[in-house]
N, C-alpha and C. Protein backbone atom coordinates (compact mmCIF):
# COMPACT_ATOMS: atom_id res chain seq x y z
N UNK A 1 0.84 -1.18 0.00
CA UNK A 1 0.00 0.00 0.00
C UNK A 1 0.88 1.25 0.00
N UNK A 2 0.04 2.10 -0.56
CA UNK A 2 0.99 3.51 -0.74
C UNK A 2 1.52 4.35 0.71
N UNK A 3 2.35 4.83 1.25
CA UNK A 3 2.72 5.30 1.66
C UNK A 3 2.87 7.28 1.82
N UNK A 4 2.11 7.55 2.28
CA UNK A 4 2.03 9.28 2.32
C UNK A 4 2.47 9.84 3.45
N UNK A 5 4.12 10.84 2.93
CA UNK A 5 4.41 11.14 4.66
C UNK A 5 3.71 12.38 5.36
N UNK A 6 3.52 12.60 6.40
CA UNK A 6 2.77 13.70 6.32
C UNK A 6 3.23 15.03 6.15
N UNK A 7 4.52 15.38 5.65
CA UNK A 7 4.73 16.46 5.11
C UNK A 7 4.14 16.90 3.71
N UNK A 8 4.16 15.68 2.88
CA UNK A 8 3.68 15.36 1.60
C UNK A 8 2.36 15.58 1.72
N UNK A 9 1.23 14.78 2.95
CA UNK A 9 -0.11 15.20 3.01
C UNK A 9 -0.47 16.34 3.34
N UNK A 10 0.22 17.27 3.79
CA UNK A 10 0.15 18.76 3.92
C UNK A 10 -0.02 19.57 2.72
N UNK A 11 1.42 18.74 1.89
CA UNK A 11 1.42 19.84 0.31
C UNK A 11 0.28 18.98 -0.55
N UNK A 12 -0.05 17.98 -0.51
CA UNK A 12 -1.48 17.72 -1.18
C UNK A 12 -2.66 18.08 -1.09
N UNK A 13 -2.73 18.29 0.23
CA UNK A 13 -4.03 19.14 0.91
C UNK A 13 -3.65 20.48 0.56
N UNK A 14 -3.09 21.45 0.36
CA UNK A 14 -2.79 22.17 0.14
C UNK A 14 -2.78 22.52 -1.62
N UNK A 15 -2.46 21.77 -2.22
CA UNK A 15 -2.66 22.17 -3.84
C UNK A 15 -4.10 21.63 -4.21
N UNK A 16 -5.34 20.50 -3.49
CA UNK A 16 -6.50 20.23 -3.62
C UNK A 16 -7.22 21.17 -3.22
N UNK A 17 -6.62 22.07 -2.33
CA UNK A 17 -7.32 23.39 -1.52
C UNK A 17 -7.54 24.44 -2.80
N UNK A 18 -6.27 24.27 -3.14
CA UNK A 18 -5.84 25.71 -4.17
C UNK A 18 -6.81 25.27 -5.71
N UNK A 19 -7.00 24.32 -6.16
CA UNK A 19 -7.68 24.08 -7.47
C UNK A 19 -8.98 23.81 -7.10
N UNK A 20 -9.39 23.47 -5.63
CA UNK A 20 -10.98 23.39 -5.68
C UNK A 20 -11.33 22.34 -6.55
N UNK A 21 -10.51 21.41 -6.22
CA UNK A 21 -10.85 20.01 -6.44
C UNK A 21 -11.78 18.79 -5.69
N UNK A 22 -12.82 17.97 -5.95
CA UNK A 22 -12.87 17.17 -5.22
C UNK A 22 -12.74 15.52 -5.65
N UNK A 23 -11.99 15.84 -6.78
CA UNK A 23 -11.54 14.44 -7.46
C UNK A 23 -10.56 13.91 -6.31
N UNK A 24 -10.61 12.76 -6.14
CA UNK A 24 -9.24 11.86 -5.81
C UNK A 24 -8.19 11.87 -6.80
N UNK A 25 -6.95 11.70 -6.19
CA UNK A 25 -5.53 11.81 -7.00
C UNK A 25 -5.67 10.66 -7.32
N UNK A 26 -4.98 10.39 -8.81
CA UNK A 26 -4.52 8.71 -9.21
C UNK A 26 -2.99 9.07 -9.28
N UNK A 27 -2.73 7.85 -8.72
CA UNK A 27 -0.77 7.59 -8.78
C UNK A 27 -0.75 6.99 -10.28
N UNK A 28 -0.38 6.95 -11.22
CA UNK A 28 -0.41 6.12 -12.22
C UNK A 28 1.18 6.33 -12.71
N UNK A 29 1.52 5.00 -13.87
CA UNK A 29 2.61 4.43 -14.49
C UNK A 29 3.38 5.76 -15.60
N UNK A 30 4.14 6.31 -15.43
CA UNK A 30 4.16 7.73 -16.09
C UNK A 30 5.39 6.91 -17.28
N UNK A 31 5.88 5.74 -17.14
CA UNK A 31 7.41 5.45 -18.07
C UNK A 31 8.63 5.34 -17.08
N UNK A 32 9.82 4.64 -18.10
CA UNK A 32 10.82 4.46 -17.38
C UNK A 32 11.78 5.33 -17.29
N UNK A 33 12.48 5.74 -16.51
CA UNK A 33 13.78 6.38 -16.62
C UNK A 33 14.73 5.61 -15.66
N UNK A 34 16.27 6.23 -15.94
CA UNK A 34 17.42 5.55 -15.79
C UNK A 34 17.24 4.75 -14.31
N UNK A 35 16.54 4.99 -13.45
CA UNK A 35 16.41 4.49 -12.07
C UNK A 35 15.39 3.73 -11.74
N UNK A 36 14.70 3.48 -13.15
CA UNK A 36 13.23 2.28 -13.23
C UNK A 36 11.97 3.33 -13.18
N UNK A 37 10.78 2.30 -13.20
CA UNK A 37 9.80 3.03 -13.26
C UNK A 37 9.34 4.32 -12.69
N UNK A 38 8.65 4.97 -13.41
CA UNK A 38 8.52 6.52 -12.82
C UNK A 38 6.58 6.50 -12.74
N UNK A 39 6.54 7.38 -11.79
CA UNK A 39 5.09 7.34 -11.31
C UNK A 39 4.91 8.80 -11.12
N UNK A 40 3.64 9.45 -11.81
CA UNK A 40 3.35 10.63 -11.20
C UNK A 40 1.71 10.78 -10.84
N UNK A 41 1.50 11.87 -10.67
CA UNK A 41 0.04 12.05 -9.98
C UNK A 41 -0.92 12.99 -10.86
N UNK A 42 -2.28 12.82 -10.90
CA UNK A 42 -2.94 13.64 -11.41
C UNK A 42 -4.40 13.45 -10.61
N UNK A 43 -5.14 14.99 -10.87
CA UNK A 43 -6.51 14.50 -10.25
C UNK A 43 -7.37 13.56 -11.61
N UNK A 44 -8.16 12.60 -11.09
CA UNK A 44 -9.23 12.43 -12.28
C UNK A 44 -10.59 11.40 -11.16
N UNK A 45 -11.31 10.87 -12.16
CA UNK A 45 -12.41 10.69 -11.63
C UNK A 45 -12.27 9.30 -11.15
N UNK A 46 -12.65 8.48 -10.10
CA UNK A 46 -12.67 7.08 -9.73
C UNK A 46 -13.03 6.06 -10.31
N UNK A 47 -12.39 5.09 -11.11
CA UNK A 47 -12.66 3.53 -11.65
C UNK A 47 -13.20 2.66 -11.03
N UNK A 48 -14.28 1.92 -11.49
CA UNK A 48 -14.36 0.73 -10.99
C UNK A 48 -13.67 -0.19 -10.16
N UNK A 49 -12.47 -0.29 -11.05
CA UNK A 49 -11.49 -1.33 -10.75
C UNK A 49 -10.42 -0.72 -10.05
N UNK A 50 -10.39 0.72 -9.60
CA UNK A 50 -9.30 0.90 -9.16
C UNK A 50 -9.18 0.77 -7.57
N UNK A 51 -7.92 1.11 -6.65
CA UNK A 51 -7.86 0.95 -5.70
C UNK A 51 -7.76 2.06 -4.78
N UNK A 52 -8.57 2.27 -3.81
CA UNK A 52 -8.48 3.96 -3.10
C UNK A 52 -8.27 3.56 -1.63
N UNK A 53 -7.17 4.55 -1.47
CA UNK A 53 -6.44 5.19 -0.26
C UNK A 53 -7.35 6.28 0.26
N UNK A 54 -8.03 6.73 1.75
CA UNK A 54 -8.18 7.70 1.80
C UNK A 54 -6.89 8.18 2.65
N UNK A 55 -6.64 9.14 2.73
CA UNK A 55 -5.60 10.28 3.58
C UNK A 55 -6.40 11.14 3.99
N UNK A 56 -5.92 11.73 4.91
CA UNK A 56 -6.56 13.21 5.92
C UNK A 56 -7.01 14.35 4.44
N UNK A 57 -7.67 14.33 4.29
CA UNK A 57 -8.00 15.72 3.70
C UNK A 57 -8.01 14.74 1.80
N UNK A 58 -8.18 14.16 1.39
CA UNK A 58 -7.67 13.76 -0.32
C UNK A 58 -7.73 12.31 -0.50
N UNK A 59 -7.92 11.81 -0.84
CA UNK A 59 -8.54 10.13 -1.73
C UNK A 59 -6.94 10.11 -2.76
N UNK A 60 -5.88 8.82 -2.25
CA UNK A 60 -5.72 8.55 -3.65
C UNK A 60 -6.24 7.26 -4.20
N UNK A 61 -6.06 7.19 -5.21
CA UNK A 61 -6.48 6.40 -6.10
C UNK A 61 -5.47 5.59 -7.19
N UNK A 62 -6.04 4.26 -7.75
CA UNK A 62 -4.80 3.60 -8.46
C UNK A 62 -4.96 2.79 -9.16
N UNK A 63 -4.54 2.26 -10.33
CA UNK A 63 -5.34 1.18 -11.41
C UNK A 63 -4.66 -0.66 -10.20
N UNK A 64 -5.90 -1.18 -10.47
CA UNK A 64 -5.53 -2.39 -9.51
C UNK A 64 -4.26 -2.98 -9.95
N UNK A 65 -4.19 -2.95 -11.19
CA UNK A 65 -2.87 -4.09 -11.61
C UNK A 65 -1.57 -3.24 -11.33
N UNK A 66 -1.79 -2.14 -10.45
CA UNK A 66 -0.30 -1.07 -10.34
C UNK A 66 -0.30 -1.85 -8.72
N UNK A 67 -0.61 -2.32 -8.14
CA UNK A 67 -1.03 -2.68 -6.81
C UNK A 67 0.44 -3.46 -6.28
N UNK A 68 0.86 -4.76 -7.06
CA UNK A 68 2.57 -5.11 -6.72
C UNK A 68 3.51 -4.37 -7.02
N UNK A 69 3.61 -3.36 -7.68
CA UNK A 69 4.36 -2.04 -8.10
C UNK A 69 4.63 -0.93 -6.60
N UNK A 70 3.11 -0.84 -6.47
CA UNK A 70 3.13 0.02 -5.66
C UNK A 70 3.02 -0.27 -3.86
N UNK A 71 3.38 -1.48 -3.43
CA UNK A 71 2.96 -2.01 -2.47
C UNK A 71 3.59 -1.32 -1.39
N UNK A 72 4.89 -0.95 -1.74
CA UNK A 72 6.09 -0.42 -0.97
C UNK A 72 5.93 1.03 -1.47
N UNK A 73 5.71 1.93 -2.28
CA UNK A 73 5.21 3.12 -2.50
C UNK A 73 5.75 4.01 -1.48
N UNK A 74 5.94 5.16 -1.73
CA UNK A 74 6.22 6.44 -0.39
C UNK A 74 5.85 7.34 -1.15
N UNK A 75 4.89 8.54 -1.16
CA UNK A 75 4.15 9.76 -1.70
C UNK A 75 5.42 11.02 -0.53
N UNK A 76 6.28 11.59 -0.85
CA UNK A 76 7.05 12.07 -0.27
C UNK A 76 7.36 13.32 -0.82
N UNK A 77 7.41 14.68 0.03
CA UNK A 77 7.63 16.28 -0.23
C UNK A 77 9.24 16.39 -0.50
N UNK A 78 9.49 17.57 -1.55
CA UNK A 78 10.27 17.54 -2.52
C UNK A 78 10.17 19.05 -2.37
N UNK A 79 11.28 19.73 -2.19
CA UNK A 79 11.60 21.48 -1.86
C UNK A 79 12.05 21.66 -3.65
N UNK A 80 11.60 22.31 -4.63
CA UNK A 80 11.98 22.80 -5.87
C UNK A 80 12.26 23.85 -5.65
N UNK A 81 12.96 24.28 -6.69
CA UNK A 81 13.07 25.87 -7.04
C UNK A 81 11.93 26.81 -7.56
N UNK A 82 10.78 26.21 -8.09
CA UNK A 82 9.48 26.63 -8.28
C UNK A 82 8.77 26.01 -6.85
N UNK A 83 9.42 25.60 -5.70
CA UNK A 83 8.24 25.90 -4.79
C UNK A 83 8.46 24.37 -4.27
N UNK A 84 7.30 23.99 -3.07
CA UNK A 84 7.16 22.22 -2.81
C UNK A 84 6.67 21.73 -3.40
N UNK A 85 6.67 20.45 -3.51
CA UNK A 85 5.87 18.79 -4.53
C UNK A 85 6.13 18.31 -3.73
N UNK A 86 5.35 17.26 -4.48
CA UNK A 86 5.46 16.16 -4.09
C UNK A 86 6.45 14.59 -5.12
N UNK A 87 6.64 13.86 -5.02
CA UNK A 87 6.64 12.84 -6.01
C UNK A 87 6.63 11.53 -4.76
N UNK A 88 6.69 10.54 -6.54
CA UNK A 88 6.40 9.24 -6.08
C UNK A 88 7.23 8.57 -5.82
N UNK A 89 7.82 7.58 -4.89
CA UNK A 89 9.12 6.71 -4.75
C UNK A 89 8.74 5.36 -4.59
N UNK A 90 9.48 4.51 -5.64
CA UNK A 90 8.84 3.29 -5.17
C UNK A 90 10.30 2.15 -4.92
N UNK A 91 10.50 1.24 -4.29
CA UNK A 91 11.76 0.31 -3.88
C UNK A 91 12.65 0.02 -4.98
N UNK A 92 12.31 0.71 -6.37
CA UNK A 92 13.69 -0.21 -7.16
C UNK A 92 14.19 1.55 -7.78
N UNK A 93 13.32 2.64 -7.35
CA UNK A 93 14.04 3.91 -7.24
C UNK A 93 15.00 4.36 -6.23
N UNK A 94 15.18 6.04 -7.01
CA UNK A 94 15.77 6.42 -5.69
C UNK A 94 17.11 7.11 -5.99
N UNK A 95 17.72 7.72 -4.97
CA UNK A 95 19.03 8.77 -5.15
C UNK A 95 20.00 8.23 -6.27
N UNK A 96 20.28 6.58 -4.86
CA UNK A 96 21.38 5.73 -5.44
C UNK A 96 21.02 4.93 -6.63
N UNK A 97 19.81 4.37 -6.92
CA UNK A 97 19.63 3.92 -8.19
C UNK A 97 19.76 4.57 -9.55
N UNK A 98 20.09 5.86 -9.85
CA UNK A 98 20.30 6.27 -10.66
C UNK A 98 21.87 5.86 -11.71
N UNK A 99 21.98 5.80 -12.96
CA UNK A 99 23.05 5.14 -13.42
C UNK A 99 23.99 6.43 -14.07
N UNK A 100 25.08 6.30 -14.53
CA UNK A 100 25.74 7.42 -15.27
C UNK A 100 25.12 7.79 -16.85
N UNK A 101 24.12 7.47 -16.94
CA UNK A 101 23.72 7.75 -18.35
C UNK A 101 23.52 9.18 -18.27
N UNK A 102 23.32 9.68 -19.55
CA UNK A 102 23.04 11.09 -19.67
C UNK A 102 21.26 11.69 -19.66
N UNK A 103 20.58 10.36 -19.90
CA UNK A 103 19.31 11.01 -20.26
C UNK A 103 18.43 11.85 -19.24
N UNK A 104 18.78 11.75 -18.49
CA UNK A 104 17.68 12.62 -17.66
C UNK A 104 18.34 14.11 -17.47
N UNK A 105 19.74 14.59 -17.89
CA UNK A 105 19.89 16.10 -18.06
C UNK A 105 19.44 17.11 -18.77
């Protein structure tokens, strides 16, 4: 199951505040890069088949077959230069998993 720390549930509650949203977030499969699968977030409307998290303040949401992908999951706050995020981390990511390739510059 996904993992949301609560610094991260602060800046989510906080950007669902700001768009006047009441969709649930979906985590979904965004592609690979050099450190394995990449996952990002968007609001949209609830599936049948999908799987929902509630959190303090925001619903996420998730296609069922992302479910062994995401079991180990961490939803974790991220300081940018345009401001806080959030992103997704899942066990075969991460600082050290990254390789010397060039593509992600």
């Amino acid at each position: 199951m996904i993992t949301v720390t609560p610094k991260a549930a602060e800046t989510i509650k906080s950007i669902v505040k700001d768009a006047k949203k009441d969709d649930p977030i979906r985590v979904f499969f965004a592609g690979y890069s050099c450190s394995g699968p990449a996952y990002m977030m968007a609001f949209d409307k609830k599936k049948d088949d999908d799987v929902e998290i509630p959190v303090d303040g925001f619903k996420l949401i998730y296609e069922k077959d992302l479910e062994g992908d995401l079991k180990e999951a961490v939803v974790d706050s991220v300081d940018t230069p345009d401001g806080p995020g959030v992103v997704v981390r899942v066990k075969s990511s991460g600082p050290s998993a990254c390789s010397s390739c060039a593509g992600c510059h």
